[in-house]
C-alpha atoms as a PDB file:
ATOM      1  CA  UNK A   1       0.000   0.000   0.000  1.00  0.00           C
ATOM      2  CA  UNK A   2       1.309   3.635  -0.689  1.00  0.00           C
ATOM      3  CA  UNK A   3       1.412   6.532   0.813  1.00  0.00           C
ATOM      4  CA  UNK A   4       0.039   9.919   0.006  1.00  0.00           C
ATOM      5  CA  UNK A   5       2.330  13.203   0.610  1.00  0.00           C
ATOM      6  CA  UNK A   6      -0.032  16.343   0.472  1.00  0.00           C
ATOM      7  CA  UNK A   7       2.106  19.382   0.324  1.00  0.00           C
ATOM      8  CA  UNK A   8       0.972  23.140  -0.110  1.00  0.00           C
ATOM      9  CA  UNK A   9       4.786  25.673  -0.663  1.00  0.00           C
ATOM     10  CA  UNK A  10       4.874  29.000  -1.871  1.00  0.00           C
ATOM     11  CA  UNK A  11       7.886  30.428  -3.415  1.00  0.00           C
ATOM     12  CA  UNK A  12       9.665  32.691  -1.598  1.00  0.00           C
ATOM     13  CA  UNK A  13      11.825  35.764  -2.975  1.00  0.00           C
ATOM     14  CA  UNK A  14      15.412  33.646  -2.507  1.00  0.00           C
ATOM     15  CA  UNK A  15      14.341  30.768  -5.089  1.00  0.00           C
ATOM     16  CA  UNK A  16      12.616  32.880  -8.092  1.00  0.00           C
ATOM     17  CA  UNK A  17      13.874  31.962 -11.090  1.00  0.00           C
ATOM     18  CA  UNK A  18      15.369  28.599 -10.058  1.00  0.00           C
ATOM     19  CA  UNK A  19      14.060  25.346 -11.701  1.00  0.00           C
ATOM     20  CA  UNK A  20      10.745  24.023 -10.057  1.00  0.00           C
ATOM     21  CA  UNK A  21      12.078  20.495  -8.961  1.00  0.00           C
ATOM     22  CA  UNK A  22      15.273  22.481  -7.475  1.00  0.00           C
ATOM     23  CA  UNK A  23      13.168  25.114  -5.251  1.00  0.00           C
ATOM     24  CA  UNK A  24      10.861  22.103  -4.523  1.00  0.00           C
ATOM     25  CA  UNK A  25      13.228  20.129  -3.144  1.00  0.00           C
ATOM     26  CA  UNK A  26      14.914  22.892  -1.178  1.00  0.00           C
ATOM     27  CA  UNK A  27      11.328  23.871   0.342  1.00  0.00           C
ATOM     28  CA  UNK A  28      10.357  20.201   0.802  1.00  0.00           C
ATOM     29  CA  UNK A  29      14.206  18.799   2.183  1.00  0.00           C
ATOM     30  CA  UNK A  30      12.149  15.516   3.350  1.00  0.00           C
ATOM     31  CA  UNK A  31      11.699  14.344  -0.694  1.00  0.00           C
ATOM     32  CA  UNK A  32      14.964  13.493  -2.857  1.00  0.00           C
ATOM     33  CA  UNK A  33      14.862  16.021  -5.829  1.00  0.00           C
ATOM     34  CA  UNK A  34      14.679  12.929  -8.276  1.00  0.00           C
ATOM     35  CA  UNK A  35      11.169  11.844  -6.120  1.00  0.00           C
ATOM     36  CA  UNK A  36       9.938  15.271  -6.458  1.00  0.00           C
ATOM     37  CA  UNK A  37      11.066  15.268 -10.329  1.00  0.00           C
ATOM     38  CA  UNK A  38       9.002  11.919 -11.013  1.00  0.00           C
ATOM     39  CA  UNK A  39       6.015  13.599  -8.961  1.00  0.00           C
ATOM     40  CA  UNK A  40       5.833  16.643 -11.562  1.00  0.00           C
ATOM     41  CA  UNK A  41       6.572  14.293 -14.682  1.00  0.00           C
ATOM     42  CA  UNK A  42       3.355  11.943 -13.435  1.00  0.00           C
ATOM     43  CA  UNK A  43       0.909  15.407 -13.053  1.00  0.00           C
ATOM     44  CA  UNK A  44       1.256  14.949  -9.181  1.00  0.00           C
ATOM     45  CA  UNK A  45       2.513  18.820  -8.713  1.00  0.00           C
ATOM     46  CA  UNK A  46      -0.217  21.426  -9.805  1.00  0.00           C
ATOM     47  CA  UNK A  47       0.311  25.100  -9.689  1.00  0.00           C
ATOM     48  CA  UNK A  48      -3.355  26.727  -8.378  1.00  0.00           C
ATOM     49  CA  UNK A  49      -3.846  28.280 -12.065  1.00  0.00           C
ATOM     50  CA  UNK A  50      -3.582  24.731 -13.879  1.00  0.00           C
ATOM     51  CA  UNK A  51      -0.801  25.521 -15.745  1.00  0.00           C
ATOM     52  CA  UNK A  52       0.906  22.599 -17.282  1.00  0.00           C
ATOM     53  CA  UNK A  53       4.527  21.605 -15.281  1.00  0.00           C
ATOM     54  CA  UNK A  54       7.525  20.797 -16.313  1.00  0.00           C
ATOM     55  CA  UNK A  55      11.025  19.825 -13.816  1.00  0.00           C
ATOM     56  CA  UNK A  56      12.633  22.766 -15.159  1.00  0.00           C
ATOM     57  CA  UNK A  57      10.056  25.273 -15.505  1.00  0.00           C
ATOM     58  CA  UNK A  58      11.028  28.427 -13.522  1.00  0.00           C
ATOM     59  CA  UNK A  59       8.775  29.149 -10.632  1.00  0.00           C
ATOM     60  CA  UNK A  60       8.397  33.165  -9.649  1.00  0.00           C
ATOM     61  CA  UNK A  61       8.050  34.547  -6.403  1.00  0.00           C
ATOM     62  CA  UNK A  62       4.472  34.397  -4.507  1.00  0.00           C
ATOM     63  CA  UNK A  63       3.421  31.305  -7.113  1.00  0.00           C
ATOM     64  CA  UNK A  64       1.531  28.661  -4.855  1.00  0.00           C
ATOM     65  CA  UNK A  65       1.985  24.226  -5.338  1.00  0.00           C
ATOM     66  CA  UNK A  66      -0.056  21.668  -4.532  1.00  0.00           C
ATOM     67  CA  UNK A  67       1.471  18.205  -4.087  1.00  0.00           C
ATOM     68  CA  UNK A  68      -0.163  15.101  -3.865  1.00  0.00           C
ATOM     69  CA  UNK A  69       2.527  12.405  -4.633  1.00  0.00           C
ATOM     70  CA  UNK A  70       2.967   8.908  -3.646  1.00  0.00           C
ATOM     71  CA  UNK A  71       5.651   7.528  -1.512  1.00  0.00           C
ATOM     72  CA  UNK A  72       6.619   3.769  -1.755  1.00  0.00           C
ATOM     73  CA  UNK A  73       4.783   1.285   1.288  1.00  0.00           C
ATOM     74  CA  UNK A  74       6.986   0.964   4.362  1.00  0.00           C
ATOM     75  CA  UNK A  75       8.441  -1.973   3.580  1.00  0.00           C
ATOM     76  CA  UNK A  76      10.804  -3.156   6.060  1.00  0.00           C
ATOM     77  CA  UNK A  77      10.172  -0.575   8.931  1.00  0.00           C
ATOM     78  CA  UNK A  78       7.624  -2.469  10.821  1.00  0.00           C
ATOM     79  CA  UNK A  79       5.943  -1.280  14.078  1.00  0.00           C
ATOM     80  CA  UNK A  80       7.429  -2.904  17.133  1.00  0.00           C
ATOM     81  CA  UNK A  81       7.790  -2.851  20.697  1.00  0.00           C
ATOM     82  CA  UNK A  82      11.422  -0.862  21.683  1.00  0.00           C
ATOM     83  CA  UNK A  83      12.249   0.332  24.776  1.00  0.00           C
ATOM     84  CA  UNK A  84      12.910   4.164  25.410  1.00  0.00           C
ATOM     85  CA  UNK A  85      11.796   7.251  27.642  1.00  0.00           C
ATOM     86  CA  UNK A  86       9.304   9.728  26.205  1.00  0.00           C
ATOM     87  CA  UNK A  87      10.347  13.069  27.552  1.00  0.00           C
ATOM     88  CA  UNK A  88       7.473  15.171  26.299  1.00  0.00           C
ATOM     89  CA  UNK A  89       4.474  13.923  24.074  1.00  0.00           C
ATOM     90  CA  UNK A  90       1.153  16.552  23.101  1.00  0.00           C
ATOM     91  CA  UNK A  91      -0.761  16.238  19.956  1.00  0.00           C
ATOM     92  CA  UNK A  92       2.091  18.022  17.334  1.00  0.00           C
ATOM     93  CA  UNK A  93       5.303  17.076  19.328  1.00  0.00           C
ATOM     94  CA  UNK A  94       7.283  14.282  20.725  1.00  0.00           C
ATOM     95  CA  UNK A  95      10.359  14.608  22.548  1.00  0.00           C
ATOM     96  CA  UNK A  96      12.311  11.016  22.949  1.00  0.00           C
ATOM     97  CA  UNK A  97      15.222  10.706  25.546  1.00  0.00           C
ATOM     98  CA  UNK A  98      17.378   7.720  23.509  1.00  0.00           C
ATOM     99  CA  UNK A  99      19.378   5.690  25.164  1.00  0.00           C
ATOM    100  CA  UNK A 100      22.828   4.051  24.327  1.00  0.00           C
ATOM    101  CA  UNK A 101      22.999   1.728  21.918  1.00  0.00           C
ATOM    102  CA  UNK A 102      19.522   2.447  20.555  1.00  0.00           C
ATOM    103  CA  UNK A 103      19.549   2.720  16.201  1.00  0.00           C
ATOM    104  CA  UNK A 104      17.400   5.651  14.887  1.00  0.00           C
ATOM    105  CA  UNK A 105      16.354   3.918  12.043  1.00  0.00           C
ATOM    106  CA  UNK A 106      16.631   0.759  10.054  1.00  0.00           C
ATOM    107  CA  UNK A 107      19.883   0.211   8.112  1.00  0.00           C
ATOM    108  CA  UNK A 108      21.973  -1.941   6.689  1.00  0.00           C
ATOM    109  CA  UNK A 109      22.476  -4.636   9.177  1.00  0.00           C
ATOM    110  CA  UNK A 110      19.447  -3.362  11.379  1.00  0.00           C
ATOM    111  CA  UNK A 111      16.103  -4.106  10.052  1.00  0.00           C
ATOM    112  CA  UNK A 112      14.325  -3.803  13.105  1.00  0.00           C
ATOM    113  CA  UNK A 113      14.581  -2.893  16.521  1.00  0.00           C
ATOM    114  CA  UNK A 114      15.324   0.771  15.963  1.00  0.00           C
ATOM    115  CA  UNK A 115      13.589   3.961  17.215  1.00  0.00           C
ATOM    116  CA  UNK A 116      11.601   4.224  13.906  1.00  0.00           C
ATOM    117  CA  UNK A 117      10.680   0.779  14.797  1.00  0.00           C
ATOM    118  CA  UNK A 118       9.470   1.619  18.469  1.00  0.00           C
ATOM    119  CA  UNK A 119       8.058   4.645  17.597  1.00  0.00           C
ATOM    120  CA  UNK A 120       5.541   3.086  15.035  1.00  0.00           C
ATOM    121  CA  UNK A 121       4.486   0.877  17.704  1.00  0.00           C
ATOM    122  CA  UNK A 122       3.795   3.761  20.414  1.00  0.00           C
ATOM    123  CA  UNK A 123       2.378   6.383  17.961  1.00  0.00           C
ATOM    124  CA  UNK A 124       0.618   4.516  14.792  1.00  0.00           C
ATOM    125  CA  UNK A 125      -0.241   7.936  13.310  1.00  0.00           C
ATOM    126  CA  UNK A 126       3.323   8.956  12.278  1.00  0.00           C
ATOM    127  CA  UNK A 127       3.004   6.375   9.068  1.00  0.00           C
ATOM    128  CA  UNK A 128       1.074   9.333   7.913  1.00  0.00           C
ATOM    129  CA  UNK A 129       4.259  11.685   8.417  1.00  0.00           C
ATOM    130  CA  UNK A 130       7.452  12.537   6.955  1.00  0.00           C
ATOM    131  CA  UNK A 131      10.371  10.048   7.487  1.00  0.00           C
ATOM    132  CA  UNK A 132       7.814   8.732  10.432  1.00  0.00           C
ATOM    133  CA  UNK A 133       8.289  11.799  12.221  1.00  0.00           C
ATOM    134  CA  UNK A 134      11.948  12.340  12.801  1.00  0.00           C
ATOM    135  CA  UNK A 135      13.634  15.601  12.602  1.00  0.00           C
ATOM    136  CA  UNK A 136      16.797  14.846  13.099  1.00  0.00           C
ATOM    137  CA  UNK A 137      18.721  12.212  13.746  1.00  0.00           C
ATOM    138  CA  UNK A 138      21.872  10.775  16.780  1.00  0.00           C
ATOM    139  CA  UNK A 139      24.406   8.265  16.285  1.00  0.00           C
ATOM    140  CA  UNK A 140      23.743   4.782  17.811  1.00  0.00           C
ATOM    141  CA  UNK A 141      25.776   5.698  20.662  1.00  0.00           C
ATOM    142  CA  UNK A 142      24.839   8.746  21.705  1.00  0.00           C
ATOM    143  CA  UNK A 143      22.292   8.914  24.318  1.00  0.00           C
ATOM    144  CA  UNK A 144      19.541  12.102  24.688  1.00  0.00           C
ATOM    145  CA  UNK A 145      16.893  14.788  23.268  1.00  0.00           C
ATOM    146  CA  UNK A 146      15.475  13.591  19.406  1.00  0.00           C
ATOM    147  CA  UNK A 147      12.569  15.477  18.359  1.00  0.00           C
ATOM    148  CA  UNK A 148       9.829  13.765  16.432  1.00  0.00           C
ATOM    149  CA  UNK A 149       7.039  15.160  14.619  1.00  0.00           C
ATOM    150  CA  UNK A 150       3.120  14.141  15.056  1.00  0.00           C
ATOM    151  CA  UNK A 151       1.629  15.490  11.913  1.00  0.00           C
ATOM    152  CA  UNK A 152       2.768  15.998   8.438  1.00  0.00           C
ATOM    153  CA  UNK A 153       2.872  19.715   9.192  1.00  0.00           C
ATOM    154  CA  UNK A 154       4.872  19.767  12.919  1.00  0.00           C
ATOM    155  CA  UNK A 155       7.396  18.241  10.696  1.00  0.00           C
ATOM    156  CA  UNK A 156       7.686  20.629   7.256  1.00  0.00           C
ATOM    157  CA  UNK A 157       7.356  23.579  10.049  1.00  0.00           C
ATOM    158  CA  UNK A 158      10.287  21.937  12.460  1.00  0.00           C
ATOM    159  CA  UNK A 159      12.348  20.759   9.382  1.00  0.00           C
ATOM    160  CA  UNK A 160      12.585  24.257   8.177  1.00  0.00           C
ATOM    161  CA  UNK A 161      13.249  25.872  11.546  1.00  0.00           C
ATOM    162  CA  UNK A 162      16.415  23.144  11.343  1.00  0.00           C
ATOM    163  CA  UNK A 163      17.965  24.510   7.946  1.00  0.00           C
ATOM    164  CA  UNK A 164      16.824  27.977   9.894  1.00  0.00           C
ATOM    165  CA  UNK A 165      19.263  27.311  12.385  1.00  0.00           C
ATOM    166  CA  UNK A 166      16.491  28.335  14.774  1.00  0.00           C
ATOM    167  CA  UNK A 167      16.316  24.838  16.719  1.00  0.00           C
ATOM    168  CA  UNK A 168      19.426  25.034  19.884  1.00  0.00           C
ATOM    169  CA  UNK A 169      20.889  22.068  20.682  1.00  0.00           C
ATOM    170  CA  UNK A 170      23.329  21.648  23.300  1.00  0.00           C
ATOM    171  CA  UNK A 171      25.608  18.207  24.075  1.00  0.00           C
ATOM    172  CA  UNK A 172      27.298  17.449  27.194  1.00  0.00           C
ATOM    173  CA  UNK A 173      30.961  15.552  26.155  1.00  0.00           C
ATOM    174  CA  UNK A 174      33.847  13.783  27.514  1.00  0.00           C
ATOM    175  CA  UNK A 175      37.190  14.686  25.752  1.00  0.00           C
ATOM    176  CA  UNK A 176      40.293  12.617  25.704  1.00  0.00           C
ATOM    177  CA  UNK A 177      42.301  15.513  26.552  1.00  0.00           C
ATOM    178  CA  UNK A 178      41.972  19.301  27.873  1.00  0.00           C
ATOM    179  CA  UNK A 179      41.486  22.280  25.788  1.00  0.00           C
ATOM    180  CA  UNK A 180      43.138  25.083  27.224  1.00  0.00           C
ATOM    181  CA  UNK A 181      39.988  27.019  26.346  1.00  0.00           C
ATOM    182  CA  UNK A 182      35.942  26.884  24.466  1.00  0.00           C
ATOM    183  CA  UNK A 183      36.263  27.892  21.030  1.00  0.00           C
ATOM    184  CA  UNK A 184      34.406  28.127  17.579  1.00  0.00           C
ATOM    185  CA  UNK A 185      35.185  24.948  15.202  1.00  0.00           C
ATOM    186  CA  UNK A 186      34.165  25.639  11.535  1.00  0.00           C
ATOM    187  CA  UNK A 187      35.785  23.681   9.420  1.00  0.00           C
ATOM    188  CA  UNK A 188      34.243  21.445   6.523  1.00  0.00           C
ATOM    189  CA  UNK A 189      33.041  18.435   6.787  1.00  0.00           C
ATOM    190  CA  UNK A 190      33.113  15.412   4.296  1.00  0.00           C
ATOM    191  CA  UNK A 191      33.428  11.484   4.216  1.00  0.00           C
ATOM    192  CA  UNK A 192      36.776  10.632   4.712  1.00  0.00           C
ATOM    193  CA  UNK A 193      38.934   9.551   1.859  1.00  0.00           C
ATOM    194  CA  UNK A 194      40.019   6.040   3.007  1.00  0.00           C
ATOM    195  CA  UNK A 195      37.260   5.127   5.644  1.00  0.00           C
ATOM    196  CA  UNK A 196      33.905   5.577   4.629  1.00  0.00           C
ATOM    197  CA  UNK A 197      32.113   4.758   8.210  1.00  0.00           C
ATOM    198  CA  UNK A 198      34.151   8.163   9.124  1.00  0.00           C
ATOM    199  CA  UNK A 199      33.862  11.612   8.316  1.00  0.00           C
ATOM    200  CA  UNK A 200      37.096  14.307   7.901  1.00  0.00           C
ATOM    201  CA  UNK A 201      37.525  17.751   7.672  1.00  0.00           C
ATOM    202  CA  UNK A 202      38.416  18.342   4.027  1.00  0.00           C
ATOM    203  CA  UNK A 203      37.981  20.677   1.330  1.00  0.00           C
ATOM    204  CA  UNK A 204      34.604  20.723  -0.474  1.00  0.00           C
ATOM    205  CA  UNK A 205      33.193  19.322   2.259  1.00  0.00           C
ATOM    206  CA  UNK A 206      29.998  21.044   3.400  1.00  0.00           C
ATOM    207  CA  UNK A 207      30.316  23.532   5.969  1.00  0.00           C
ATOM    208  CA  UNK A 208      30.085  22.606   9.697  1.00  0.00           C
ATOM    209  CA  UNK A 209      30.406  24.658  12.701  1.00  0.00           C
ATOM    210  CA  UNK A 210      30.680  23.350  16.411  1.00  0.00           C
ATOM    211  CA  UNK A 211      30.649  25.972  19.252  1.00  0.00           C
ATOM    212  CA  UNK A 212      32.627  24.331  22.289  1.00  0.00           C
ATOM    213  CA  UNK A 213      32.866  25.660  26.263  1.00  0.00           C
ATOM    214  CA  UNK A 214      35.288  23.574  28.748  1.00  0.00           C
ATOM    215  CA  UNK A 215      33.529  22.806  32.264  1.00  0.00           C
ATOM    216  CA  UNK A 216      35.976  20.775  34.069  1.00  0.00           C
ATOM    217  CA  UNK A 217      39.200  19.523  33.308  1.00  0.00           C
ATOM    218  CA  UNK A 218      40.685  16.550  34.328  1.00  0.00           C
ATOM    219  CA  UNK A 219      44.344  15.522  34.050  1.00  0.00           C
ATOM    220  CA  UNK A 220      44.524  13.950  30.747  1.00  0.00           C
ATOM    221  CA  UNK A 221      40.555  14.494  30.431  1.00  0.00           C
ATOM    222  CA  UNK A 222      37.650  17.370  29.933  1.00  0.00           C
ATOM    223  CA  UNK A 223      34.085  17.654  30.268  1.00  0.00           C
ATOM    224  CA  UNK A 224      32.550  20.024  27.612  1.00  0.00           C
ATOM    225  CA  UNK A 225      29.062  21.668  27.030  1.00  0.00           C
ATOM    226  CA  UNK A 226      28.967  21.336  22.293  1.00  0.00           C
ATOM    227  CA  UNK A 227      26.623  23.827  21.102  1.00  0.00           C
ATOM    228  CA  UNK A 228      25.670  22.963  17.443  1.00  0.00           C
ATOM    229  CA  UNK A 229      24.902  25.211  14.378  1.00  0.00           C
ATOM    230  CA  UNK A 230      24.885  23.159  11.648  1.00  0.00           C
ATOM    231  CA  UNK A 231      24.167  19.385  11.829  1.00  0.00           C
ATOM    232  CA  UNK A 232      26.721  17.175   9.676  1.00  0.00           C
ATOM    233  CA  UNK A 233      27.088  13.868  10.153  1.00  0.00           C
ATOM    234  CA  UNK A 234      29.215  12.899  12.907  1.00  0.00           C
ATOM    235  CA  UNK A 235      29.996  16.735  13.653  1.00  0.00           C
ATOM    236  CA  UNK A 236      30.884  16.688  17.342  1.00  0.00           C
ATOM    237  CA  UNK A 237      32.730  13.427  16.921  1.00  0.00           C
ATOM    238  CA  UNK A 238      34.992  14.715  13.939  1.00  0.00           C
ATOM    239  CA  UNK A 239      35.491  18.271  14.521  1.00  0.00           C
ATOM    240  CA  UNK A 240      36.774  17.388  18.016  1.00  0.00           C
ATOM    241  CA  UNK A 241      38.972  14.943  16.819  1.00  0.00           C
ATOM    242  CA  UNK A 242      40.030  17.055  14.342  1.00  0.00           C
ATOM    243  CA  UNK A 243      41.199  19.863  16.810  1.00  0.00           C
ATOM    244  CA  UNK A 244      42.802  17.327  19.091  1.00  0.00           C
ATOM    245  CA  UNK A 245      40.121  16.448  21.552  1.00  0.00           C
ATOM    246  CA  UNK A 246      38.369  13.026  20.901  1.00  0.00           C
ATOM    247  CA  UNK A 247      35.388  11.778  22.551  1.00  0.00           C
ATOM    248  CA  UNK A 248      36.137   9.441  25.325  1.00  0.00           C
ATOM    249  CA  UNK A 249      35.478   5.509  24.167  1.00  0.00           C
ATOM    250  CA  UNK A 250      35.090   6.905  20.664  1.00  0.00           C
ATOM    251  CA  UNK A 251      36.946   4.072  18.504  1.00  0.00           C
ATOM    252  CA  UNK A 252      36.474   5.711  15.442  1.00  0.00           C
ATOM    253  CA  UNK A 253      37.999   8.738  15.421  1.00  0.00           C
ATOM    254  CA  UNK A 254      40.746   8.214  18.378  1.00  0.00           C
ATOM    255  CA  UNK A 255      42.896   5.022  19.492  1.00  0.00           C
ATOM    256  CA  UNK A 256      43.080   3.980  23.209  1.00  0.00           C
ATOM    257  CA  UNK A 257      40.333   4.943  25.703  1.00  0.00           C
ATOM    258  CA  UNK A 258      39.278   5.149  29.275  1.00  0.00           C
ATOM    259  CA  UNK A 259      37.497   2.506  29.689  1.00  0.00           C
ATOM    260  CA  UNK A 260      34.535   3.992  28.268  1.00  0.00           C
ATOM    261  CA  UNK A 261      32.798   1.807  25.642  1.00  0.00           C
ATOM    262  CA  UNK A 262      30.825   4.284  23.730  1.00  0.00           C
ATOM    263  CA  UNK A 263      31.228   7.785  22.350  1.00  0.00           C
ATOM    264  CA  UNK A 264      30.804   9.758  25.543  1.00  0.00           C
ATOM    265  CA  UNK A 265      28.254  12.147  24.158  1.00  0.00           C
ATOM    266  CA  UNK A 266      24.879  13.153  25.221  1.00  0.00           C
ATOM    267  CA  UNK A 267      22.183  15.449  23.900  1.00  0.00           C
ATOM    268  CA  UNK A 268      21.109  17.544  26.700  1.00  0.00           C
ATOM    269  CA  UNK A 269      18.896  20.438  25.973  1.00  0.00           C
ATOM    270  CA  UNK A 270      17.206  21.071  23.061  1.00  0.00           C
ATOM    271  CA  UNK A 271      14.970  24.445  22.327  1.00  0.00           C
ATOM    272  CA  UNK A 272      12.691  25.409  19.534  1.00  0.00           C
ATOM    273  CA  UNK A 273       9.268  26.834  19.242  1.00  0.00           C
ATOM    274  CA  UNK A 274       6.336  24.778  19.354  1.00  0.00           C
ATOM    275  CA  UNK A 275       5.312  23.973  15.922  1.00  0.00           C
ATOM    276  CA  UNK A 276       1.176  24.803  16.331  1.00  0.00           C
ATOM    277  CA  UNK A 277       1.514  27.680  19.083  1.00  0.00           C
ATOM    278  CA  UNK A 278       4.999  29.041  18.436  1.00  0.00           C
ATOM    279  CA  UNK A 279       5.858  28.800  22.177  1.00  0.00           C
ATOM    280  CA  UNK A 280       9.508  28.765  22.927  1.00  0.00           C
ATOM    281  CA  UNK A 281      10.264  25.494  24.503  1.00  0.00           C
ATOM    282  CA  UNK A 282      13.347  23.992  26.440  1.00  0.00           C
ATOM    283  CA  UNK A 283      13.465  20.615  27.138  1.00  0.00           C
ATOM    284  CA  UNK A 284      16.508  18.795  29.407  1.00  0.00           C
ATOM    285  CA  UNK A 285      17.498  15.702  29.779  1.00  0.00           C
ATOM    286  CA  UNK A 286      20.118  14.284  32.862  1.00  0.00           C
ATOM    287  CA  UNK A 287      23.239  12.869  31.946  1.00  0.00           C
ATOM    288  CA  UNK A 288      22.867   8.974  32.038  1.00  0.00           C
ATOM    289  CA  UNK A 289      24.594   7.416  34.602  1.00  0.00           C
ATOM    290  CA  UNK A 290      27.344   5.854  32.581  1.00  0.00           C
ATOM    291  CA  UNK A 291      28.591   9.261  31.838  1.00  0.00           C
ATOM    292  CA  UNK A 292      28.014  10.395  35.042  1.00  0.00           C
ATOM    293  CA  UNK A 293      30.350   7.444  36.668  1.00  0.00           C
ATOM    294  CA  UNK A 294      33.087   8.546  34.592  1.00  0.00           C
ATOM    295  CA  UNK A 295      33.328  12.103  35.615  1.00  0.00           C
ATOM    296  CA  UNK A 296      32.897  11.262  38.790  1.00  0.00           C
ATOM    297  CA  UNK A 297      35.767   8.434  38.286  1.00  0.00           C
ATOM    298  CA  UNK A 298      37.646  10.962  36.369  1.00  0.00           C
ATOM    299  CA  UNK A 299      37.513  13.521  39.330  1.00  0.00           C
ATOM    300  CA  UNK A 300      37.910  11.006  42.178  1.00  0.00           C
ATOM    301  CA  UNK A 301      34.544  12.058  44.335  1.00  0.00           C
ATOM    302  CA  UNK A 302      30.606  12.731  43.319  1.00  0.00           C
ATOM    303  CA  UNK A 303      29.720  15.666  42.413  1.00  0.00           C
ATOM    304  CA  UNK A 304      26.064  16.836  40.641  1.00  0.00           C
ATOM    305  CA  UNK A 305      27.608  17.068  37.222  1.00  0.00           C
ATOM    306  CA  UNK A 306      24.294  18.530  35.508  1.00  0.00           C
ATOM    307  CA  UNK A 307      24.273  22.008  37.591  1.00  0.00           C
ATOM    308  CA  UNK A 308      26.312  22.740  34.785  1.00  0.00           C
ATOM    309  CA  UNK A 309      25.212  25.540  32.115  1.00  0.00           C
ATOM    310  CA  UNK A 310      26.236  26.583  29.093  1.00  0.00           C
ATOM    311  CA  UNK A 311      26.840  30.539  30.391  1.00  0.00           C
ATOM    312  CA  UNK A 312      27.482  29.058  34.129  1.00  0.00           C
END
């Protein structure tokens, strides 16, 4: 059985006179550019005047689309019981607290018993929506704040306030040694040359920029608060790495450890306005308590490790 993607965009000032499957796909990032091509070939793209369509017909500012295109069954993403914390759940907004170890969505070698999978089972209505809901995405390691979407339109309106740059998100870290000070890391990211499960700062890459404040050091370790900007693939992982600073247990960009067996990365605070009643939101999560045995190993007593802020 198919699905059915209803759409409504209108083209803003910055796209006239670009290509209509190009300033489609910028103002609907959820849809490859080569679906949204085939939906405009097969008469499923209308402009509210009728006008025949064509992939490379220019759109103007102010011109109105409707979209009613098809998107393939499922398939293998299946609902199915998973185990994680809902932070926050209303009718337009879920806020998940993963934990370690926990796949977003299926892959190759996981075709089931991912987030995507769990969430299917808890909320049925997000078959209706958008890549099931998800906004963004965290590595299988990293534990913390993912938003998810509840209807079609929470997730075109918190999608866009992404690219925006108007969503905050804020990491707690563990760094294999100490930065002498925060800084500003923006530096391109790509897929590494030699290793493609990695990702490198290199030229062409797309541009990546990682905000970083030190909150304790250690002797040969730091704990950081990782402010994010842009949202590349692997970005705190690689640009820390990059300027020196692994994650703690993260094997793929470092060698040797502390006896940490996961990136030691968490995704602590997220804010963004609500997507029906554009109410500034903050949500927080507590560091698990893996992460929260290491600091306390690393600074040899207990301490309440999450009275840290990002200005404090």
């Amino acid at each position: 059985m198919k699905r059915l993607v209803q759409e409504r965009v209108v083209i803003p000032e910055n796209l006239a006179g670009r290509r209509l499957d190009s300033a489609l796909a910028r103002l609907l990032p959820d849809y490859s550019r080569s679906l949204i091509k085939s939906w405009i070939e097969r008469g499923q793209v209308s402009e509210e005047n009728g006008s025949p369509l064509r992939p490379r017909s220019p759109v103007q500012t102010g011109q109105a689309y409707e979209i009613r295109g098809e998107l393939a069954a499922a398939g293998a993403v299946e609902p199915e019981f998973v185990e994680f914390d809902v932070h926050h759940a209303d009718p337009d907004l879920i806020v998940v607290n993963k934990p370690a170890g926990l796949v977003v969505h299926p892959g190759a070698g996981n075709s089931g018993g991912t987030l995507q999978n769990g969430l299917l089972h808890r909320f049925p209505e997000l078959q209706a929506v958008p890549r099931f809901g998800l906004v963004h995405r965290l590595d299988a390691g990293t534990t913390g704040l993912l938003l998810v979407a509840r209807t079609a339109a929470a997730h075109q309106r918190l999608t866009r306030d992404l690219q925006a740059r108007r969503i905050g998100r804020e990491y707690r870290a563990v760094t294999r040694g100490c930065p002498v000070a925060g800084g500003t890391i923006d530096q391109p990211l790509g897929r590494h040359p030699r290793d493609r499960l990695r990702m490198a700062v290199r030229p062409g890459g797309r541009r990546a920029i990682t905000h970083f404040r030190v909150l304790e050091r250690f002797r040969d370790n730091a704990f950081v608060a990782v402010r994010l900007e842009t949202g590349r693939t692997h970005q705190i992982r690689a640009h820390l790495a990059h300027a020196g600073y692994p994650l703690a247990g993260d094997f793929l960009y470092s060698r040797g450890g502390t006896g940490f067996d996961r990136p030691a990365l968490h995704a602590a605070r997220l804010e963004a306005m609500h997507p029906a009643t554009d109410r500034e939101c903050a949500f927080e999560a507590p560091l698990p308590d893996d992460i929260r045995g290491l600091l306390t190993r690393l600074a040899g007593e207990q301490r309440e490790w999450d009275e840290f802020s990002w200005s404090g």
